[in-house]
C-alpha atoms as a PDB file:
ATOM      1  CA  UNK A   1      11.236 244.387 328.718  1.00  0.00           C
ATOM      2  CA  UNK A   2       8.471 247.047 329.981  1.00  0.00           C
ATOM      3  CA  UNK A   3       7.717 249.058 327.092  1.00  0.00           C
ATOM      4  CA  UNK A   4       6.568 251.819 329.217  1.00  0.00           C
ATOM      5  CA  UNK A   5      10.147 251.676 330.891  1.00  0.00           C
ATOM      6  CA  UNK A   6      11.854 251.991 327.488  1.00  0.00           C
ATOM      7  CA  UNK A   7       9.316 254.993 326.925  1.00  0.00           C
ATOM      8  CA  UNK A   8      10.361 258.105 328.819  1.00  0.00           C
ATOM      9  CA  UNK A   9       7.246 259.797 330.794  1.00  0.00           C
ATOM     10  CA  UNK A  10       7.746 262.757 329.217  1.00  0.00           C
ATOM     11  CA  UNK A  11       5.937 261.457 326.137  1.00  0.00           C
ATOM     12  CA  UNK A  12       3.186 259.821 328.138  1.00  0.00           C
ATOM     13  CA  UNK A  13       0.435 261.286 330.584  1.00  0.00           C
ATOM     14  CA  UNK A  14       1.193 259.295 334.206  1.00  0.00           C
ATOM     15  CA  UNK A  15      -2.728 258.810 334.012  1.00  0.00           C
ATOM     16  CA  UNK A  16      -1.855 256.569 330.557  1.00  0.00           C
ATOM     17  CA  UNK A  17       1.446 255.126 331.806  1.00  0.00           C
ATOM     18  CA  UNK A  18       0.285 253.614 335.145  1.00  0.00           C
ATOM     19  CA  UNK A  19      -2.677 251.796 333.019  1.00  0.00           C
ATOM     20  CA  UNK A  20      -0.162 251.057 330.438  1.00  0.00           C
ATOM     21  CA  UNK A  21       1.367 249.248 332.977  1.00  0.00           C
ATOM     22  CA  UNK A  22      -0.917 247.322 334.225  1.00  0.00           C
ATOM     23  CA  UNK A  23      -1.934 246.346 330.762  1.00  0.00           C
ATOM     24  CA  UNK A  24       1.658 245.196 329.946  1.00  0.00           C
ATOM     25  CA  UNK A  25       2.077 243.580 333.645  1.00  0.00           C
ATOM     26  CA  UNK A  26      -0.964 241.476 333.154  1.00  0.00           C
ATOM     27  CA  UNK A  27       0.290 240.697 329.605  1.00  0.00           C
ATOM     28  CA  UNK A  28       3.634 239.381 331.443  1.00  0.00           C
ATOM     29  CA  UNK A  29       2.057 237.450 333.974  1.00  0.00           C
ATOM     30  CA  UNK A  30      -0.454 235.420 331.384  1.00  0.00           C
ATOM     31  CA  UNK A  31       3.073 235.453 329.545  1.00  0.00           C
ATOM     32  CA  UNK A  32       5.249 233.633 332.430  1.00  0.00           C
ATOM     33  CA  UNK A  33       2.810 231.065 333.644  1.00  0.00           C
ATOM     34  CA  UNK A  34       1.657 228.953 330.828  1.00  0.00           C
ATOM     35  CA  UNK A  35      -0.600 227.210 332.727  1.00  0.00           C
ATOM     36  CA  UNK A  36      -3.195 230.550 332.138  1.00  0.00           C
ATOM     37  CA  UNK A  37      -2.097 231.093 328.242  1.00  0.00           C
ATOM     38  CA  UNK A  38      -5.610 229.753 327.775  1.00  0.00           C
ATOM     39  CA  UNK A  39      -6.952 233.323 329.303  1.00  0.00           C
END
């Protein structure tokens, strides 16, 4: 469900990508535990 997964890393810089991911595996953490949706 990463978008950056579904993204080949051709099209993106690694630089990009690896904050991309962080981005997008902060968004799924807030995501999963409801008890920090308030964040």
């Amino acid at each position: 469900m990463n978008e950056t997964e579904m993204v080949p890393a051709r099209s993106r810089s690694r630089s990009r990508s690896a904050r991309d991911t962080r981005r997008i595996l902060k968004r799924e953490t807030v995501n999963n535990r409801p008890e920090r949706s308030t964040v």
